[in-house]
Protein backbone atom coordinates (compact mmCIF):
# COMPACT_ATOMS: atom_id res chain seq x y z
CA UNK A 1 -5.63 19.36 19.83
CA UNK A 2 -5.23 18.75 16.19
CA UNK A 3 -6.10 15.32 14.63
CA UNK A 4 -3.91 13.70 12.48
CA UNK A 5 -4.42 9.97 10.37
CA UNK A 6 -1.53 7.77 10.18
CA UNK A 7 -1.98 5.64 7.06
CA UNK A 8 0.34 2.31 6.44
CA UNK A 9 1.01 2.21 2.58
CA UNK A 10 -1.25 -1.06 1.33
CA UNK A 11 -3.67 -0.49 4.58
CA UNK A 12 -4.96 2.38 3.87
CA UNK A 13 -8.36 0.93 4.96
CA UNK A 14 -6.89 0.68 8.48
CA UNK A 15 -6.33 4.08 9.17
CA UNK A 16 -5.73 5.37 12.56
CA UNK A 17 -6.38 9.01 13.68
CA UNK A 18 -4.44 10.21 16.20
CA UNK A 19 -4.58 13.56 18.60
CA UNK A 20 -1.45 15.02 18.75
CA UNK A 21 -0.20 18.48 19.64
CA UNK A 22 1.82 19.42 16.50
CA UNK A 23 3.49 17.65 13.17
CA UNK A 24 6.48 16.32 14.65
CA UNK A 25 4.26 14.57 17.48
CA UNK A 26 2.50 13.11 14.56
CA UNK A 27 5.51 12.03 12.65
CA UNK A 28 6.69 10.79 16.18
CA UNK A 29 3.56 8.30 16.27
CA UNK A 30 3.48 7.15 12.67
CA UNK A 31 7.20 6.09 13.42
CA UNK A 32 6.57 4.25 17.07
CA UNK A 33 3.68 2.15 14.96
CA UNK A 34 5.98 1.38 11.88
CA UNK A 35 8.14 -0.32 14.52
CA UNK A 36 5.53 -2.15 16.73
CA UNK A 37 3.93 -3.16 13.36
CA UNK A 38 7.23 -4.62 12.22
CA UNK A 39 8.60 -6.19 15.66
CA UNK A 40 4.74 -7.89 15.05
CA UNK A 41 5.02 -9.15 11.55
CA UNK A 42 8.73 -9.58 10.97
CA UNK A 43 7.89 -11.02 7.48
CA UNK A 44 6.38 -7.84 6.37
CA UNK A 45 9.98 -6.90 6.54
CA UNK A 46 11.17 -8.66 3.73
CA UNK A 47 9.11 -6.42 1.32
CA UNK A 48 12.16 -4.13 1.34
CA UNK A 49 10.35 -0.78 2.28
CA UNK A 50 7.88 0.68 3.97
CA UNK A 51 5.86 4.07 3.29
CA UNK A 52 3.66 5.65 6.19
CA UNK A 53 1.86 8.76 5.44
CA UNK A 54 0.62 11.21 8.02
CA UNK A 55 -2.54 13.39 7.14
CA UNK A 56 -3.57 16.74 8.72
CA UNK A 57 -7.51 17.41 9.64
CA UNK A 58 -7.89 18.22 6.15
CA UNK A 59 -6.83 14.95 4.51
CA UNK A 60 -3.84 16.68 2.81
CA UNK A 61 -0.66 14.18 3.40
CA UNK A 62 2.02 16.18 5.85
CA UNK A 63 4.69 13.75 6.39
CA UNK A 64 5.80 10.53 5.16
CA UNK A 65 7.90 8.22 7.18
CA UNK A 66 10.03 5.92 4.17
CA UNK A 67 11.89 3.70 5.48
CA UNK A 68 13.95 0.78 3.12
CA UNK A 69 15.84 -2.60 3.75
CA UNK A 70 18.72 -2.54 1.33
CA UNK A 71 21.03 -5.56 0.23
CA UNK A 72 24.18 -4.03 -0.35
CA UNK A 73 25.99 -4.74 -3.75
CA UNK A 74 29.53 -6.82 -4.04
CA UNK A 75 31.29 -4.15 -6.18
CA UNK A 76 32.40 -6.45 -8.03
CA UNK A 77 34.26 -8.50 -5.72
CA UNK A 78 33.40 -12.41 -4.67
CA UNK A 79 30.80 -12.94 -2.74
């Protein structure tokens, strides 16, 4: 089974590697931590976005999970 590394960006000394049968799998995983990490640390939330890169056997980045809290604008009305 191929190995994969899920890497948080600004941790990427905690990397996890992760066995998973394809990509998608992979992608599937990096997502499912994303949210436990943020249902943990609700603050980290308030960053406003969140990059998770997942790395083939070869250390060559295959996906990235982006994912972005965004205040919408007033278009010019009040607020």
């Amino acid at each position: 089974m191929p190995h994969f590394t899920i890497i948080f960006a600004g941790r990427e000394s905690e990397r996890v590697t992760v066995d998973c049968a394809n990509l998608s799998a992979a992608r599937n995983q990096a997502v499912q931590r994303l949210g436990r990490y943020l249902a943990d640390h609700p603050n980290y939330a308030e960053e406003g976005h969140w990059r998770v890169t997942v790395e083939d056997d070869m250390g060559r980045a295959a996906a990235t999970v982006i994912v972005a809290t965004v205040t919408p604008r007033q278009n010019g009305l009040p607020g």
